[in-house]
PDB file of N, CA and C in Angstrom:
ATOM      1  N   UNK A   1     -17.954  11.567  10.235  1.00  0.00           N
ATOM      2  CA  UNK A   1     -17.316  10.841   9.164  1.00  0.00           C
ATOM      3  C   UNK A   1     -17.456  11.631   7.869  1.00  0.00           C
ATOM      4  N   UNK A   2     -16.183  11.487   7.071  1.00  0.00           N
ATOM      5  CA  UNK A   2     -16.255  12.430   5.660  1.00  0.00           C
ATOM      6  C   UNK A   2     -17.112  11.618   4.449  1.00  0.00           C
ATOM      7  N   UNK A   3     -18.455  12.213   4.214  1.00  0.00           N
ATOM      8  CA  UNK A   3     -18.336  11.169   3.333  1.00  0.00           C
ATOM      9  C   UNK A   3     -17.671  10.861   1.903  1.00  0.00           C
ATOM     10  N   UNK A   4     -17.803   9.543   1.358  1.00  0.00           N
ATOM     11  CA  UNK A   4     -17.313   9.282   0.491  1.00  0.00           C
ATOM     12  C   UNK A   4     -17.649   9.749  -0.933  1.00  0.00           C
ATOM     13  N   UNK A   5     -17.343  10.351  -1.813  1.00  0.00           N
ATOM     14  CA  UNK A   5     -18.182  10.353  -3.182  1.00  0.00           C
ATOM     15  C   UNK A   5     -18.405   9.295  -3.786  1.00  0.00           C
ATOM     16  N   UNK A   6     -19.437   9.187  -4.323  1.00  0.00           N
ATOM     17  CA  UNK A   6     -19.607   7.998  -5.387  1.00  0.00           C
ATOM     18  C   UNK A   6     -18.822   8.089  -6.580  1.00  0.00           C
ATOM     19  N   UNK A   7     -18.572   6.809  -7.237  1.00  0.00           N
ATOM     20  CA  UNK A   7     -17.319   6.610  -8.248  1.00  0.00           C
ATOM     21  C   UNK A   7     -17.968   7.631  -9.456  1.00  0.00           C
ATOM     22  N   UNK A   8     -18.934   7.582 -10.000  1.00  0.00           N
ATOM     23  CA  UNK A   8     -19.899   8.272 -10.871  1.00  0.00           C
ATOM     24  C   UNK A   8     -19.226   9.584 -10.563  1.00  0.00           C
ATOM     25  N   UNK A   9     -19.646  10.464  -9.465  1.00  0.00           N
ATOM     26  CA  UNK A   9     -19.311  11.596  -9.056  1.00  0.00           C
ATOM     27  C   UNK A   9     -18.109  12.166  -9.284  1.00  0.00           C
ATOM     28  N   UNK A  10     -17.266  11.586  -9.373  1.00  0.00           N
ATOM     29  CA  UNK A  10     -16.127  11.388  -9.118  1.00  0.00           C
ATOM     30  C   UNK A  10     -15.135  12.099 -10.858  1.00  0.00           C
ATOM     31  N   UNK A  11     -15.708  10.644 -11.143  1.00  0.00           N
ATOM     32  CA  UNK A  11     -15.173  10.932 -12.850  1.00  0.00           C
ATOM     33  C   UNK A  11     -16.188  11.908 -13.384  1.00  0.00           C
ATOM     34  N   UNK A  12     -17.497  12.094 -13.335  1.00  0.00           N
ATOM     35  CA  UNK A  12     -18.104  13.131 -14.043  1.00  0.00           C
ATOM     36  C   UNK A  12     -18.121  14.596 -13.669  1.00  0.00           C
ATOM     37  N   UNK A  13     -18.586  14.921 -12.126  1.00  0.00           N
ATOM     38  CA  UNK A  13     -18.169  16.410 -12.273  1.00  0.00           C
ATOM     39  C   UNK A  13     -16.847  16.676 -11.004  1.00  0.00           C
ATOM     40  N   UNK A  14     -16.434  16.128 -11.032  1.00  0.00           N
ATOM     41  CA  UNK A  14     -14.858  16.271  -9.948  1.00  0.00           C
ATOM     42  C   UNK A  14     -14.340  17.231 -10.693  1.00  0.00           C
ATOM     43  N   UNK A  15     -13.818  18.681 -10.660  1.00  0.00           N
ATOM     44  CA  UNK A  15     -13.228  19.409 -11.507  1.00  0.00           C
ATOM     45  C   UNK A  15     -11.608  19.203 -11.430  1.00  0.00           C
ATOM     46  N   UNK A  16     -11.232  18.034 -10.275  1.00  0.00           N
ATOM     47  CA  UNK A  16      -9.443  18.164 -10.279  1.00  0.00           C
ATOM     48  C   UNK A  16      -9.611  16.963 -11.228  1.00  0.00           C
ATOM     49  N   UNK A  17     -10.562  16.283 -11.490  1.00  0.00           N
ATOM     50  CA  UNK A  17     -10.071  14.764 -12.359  1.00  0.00           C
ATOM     51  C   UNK A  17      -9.997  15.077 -13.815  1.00  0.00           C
ATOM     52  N   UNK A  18      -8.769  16.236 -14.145  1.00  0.00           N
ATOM     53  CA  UNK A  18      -8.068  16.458 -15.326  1.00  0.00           C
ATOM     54  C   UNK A  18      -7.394  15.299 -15.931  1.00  0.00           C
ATOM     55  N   UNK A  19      -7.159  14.988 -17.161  1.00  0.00           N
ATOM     56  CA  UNK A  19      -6.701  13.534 -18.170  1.00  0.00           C
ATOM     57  C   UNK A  19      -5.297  13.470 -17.716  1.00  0.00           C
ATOM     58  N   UNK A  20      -4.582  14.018 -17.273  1.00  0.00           N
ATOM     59  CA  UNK A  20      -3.267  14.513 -16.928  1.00  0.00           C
ATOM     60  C   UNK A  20      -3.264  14.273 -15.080  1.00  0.00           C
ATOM     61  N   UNK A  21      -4.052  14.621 -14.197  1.00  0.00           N
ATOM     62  CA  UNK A  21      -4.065  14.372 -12.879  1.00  0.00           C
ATOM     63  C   UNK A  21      -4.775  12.833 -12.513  1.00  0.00           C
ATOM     64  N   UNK A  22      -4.077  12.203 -11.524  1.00  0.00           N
ATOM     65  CA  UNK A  22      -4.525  10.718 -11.149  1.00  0.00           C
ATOM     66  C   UNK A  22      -5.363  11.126  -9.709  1.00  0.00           C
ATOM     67  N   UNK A  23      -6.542  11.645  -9.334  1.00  0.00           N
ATOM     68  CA  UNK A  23      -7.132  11.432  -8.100  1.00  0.00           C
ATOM     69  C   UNK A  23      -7.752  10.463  -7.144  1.00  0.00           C
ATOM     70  N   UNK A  24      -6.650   9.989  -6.274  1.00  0.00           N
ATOM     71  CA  UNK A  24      -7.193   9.068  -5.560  1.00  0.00           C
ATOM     72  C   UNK A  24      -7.227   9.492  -4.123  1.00  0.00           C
ATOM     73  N   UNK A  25      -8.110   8.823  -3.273  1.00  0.00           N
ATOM     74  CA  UNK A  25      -8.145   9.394  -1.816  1.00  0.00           C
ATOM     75  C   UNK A  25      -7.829   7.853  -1.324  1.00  0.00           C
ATOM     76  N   UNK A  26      -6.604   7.722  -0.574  1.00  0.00           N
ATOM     77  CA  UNK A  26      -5.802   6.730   0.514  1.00  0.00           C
ATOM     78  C   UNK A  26      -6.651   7.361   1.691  1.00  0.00           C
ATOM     79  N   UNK A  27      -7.950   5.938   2.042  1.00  0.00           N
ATOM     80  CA  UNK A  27      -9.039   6.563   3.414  1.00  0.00           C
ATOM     81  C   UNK A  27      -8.387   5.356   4.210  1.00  0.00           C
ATOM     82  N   UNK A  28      -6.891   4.551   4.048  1.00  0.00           N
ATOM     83  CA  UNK A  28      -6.750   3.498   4.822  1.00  0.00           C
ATOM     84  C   UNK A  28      -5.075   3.327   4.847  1.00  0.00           C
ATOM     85  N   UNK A  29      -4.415   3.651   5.821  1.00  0.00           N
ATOM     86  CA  UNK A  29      -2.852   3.759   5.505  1.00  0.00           C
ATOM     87  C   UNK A  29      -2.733   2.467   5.708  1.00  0.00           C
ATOM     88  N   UNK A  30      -2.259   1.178   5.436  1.00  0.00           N
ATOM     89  CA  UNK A  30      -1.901   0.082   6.178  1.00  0.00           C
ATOM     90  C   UNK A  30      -0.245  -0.854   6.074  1.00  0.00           C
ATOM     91  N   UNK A  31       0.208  -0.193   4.855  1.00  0.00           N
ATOM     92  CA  UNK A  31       2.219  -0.663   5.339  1.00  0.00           C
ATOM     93  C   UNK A  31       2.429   0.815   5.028  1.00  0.00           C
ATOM     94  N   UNK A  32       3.419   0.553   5.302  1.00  0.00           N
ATOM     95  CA  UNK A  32       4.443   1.744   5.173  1.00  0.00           C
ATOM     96  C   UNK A  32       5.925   0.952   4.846  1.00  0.00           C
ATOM     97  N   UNK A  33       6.695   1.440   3.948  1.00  0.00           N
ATOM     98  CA  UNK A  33       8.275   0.598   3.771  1.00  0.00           C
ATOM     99  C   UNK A  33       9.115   1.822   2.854  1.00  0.00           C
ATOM    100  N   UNK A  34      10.199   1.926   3.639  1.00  0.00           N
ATOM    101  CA  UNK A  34      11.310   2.467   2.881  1.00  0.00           C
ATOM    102  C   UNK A  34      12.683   1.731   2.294  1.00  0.00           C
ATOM    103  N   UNK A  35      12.603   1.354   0.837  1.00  0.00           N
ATOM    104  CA  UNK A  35      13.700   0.529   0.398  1.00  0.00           C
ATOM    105  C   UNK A  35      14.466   0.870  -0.920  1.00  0.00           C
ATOM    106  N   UNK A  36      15.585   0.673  -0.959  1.00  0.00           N
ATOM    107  CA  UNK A  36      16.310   1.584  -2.166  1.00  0.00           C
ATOM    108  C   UNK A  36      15.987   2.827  -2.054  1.00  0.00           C
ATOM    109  N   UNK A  37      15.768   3.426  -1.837  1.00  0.00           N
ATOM    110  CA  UNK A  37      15.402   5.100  -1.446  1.00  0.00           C
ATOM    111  C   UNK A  37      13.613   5.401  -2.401  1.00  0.00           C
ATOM    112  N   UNK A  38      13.224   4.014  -1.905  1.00  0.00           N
ATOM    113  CA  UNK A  38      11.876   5.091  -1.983  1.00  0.00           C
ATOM    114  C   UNK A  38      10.958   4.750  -0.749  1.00  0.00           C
ATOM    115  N   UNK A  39      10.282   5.339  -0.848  1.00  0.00           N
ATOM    116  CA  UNK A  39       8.756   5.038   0.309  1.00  0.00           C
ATOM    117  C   UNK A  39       8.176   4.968  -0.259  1.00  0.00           C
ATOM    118  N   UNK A  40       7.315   4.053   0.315  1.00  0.00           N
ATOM    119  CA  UNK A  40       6.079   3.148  -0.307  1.00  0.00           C
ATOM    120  C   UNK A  40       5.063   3.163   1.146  1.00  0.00           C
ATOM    121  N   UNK A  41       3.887   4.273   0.176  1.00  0.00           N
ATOM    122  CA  UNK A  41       2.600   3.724   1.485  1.00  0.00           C
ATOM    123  C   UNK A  41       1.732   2.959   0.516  1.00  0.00           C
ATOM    124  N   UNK A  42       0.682   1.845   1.227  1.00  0.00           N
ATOM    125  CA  UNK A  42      -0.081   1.287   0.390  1.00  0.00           C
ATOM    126  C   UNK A  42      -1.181   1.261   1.468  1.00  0.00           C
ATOM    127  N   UNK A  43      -2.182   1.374   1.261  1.00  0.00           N
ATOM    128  CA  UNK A  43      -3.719   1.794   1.610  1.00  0.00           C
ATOM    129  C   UNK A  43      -4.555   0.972   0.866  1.00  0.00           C
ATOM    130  N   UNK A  44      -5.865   1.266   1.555  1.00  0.00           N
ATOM    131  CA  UNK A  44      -7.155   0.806  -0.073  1.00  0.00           C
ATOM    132  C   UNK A  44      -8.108   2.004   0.115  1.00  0.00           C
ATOM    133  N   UNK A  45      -8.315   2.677  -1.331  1.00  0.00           N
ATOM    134  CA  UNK A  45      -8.922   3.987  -2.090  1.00  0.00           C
ATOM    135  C   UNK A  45     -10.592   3.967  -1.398  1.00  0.00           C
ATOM    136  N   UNK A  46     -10.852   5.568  -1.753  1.00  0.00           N
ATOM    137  CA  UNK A  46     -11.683   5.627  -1.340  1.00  0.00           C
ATOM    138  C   UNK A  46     -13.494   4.436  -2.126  1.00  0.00           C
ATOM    139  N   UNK A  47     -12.784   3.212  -2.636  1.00  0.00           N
ATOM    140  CA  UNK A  47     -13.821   2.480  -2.760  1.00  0.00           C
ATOM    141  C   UNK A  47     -13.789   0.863  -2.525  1.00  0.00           C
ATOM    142  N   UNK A  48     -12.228   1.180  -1.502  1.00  0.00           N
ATOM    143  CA  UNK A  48     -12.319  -0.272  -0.791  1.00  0.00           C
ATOM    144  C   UNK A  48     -11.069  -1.261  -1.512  1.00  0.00           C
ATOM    145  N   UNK A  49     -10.590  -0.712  -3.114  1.00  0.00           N
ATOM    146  CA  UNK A  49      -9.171  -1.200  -3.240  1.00  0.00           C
ATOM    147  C   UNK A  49      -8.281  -0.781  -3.129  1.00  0.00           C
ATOM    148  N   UNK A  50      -6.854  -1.590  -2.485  1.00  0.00           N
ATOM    149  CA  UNK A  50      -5.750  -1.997  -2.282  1.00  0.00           C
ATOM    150  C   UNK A  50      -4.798  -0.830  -3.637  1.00  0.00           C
ATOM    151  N   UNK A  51      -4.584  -0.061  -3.082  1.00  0.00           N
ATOM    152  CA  UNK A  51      -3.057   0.688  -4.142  1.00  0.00           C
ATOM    153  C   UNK A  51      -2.375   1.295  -3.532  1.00  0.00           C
ATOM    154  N   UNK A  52      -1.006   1.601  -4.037  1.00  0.00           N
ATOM    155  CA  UNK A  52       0.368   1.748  -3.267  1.00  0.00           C
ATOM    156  C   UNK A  52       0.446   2.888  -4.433  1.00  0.00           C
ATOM    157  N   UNK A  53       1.027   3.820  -3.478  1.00  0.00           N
ATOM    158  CA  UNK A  53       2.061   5.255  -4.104  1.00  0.00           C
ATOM    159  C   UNK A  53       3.946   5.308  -3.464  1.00  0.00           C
ATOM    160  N   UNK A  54       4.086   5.489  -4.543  1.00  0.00           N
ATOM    161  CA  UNK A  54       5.874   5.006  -4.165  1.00  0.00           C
ATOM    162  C   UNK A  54       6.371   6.409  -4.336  1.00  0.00           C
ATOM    163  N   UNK A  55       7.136   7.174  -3.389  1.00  0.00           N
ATOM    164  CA  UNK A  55       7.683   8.124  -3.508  1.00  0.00           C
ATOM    165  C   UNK A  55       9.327   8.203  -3.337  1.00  0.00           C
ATOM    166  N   UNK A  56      10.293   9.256  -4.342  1.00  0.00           N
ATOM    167  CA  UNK A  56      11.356   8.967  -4.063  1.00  0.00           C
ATOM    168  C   UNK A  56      11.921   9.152  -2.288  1.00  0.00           C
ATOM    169  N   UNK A  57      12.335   8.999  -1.456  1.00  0.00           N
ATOM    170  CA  UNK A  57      12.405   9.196  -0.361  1.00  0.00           C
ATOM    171  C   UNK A  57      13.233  10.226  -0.057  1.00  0.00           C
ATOM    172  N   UNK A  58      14.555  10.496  -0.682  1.00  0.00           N
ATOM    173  CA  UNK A  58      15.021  11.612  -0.536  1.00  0.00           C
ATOM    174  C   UNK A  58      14.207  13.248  -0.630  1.00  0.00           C
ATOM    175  N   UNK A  59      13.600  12.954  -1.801  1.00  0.00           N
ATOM    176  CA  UNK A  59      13.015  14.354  -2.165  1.00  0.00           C
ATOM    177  C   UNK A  59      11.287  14.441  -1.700  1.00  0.00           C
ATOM    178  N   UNK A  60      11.170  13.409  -0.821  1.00  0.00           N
ATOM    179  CA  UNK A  60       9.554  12.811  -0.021  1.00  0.00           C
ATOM    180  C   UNK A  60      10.347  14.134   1.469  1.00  0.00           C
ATOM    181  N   UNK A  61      11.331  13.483   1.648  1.00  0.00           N
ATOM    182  CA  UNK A  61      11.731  14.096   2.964  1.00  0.00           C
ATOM    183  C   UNK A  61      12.219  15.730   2.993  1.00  0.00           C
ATOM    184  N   UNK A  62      12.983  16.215   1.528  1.00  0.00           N
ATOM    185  CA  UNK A  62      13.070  17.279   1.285  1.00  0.00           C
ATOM    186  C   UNK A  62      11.983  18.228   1.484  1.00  0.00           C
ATOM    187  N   UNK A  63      10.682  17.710   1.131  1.00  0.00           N
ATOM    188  CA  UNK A  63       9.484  18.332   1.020  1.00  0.00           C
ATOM    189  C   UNK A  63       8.831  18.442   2.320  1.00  0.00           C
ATOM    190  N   UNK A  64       8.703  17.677   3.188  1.00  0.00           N
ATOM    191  CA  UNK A  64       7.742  17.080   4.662  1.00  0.00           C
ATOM    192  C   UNK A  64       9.065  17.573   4.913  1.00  0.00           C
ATOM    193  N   UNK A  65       8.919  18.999   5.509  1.00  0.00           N
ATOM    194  CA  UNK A  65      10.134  19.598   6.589  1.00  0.00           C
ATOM    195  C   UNK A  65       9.108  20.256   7.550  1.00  0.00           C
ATOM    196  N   UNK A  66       9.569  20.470   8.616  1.00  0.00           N
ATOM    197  CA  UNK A  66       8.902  20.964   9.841  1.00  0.00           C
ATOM    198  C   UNK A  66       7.829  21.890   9.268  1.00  0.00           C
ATOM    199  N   UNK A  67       7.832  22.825   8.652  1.00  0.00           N
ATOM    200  CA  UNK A  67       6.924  23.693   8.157  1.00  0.00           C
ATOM    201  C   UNK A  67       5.749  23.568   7.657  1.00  0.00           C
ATOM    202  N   UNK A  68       5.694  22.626   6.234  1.00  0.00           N
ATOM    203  CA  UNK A  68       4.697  21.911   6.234  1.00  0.00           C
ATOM    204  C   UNK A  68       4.171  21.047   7.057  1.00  0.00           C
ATOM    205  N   UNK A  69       4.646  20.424   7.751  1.00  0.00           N
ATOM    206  CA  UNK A  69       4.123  19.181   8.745  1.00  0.00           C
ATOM    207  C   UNK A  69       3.461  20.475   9.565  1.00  0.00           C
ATOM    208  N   UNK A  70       3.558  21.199   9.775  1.00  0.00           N
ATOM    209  CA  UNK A  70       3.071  21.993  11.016  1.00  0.00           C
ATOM    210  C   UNK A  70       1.526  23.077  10.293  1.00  0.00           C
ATOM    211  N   UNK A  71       1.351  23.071   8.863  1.00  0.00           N
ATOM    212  CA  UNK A  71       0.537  23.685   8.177  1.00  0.00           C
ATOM    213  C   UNK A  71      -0.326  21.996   8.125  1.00  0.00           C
ATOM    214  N   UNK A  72       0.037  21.328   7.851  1.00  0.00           N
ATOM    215  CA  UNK A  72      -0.920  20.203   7.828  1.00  0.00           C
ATOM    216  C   UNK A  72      -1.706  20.074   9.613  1.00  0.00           C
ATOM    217  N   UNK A  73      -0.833  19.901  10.093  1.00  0.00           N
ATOM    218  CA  UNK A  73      -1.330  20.019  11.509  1.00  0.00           C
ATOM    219  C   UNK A  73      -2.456  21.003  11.872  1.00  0.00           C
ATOM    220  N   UNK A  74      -1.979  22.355  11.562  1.00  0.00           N
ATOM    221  CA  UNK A  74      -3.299  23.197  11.718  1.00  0.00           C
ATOM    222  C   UNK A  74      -4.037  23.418  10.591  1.00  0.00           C
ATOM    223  N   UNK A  75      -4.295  23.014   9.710  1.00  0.00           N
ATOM    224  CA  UNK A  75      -5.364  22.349   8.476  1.00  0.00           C
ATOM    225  C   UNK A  75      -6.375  21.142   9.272  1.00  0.00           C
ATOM    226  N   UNK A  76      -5.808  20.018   9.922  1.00  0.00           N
ATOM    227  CA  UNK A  76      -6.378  19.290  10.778  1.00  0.00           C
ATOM    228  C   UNK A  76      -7.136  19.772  11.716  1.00  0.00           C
ATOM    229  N   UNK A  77      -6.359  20.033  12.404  1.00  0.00           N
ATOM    230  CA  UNK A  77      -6.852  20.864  13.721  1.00  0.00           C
ATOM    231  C   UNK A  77      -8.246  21.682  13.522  1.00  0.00           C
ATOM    232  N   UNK A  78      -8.071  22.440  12.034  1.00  0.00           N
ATOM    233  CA  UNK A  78      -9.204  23.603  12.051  1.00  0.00           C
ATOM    234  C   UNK A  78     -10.324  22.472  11.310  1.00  0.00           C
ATOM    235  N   UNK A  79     -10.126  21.490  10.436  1.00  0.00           N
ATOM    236  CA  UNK A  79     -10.951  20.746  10.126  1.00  0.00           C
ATOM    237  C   UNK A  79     -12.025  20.011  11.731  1.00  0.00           C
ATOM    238  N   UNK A  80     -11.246  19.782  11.977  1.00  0.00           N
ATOM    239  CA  UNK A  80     -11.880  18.753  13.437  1.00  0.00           C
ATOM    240  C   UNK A  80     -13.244  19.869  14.007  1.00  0.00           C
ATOM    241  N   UNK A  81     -12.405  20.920  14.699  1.00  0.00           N
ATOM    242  CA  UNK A  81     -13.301  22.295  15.212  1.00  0.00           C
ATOM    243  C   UNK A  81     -14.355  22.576  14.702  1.00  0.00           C
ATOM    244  N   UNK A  82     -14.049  22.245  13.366  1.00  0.00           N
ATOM    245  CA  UNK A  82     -15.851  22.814  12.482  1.00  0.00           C
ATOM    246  C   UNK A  82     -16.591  21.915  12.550  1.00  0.00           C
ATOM    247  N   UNK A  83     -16.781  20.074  13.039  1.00  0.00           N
ATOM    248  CA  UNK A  83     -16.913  19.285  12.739  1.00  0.00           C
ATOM    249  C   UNK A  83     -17.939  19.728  13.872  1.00  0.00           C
TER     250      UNK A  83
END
């Protein structure tokens, strides 16, 4: 299991939690909905609440083309192996 950081940790020395970047970790996928052209996943964060990221869907799908999906895949893959 990955662990979790503490919220403390998080905001004080996290070096991506720039005033300008929103870092959240979705450790729970639970809807999924595509309507008017966006997608919407909603999860609860890595401290147990409930938030939704809405993406446009056209340019969600432009991006997630075989290529990446297949670099995420072996990003996974090599994660698991070291485990």
């Amino acid at each position: 299991m990955i662990p979790i950081p503490s919220e403390e940790y998080t905001k004080k020395e996290c070096s991506c939690n720039k005033p300008e970047l929103i870092h959240k970790a979705m450790n729970n996928i639970n809807t999924f909905q595509c309507c008017d052209g966006e997608l919407y996943l909603r999860g609860t964060d890595e401290y147990g609440k409930d938030f939704q990221v809405v993406f446009d869907a056209y340019n969600f799908l432009d991006w997630i083309d075989t290529e990446n999906l297949e670099y995420i895949k072996e990003q996974l893959i090599k994660h698991i192996k070291e485990k």
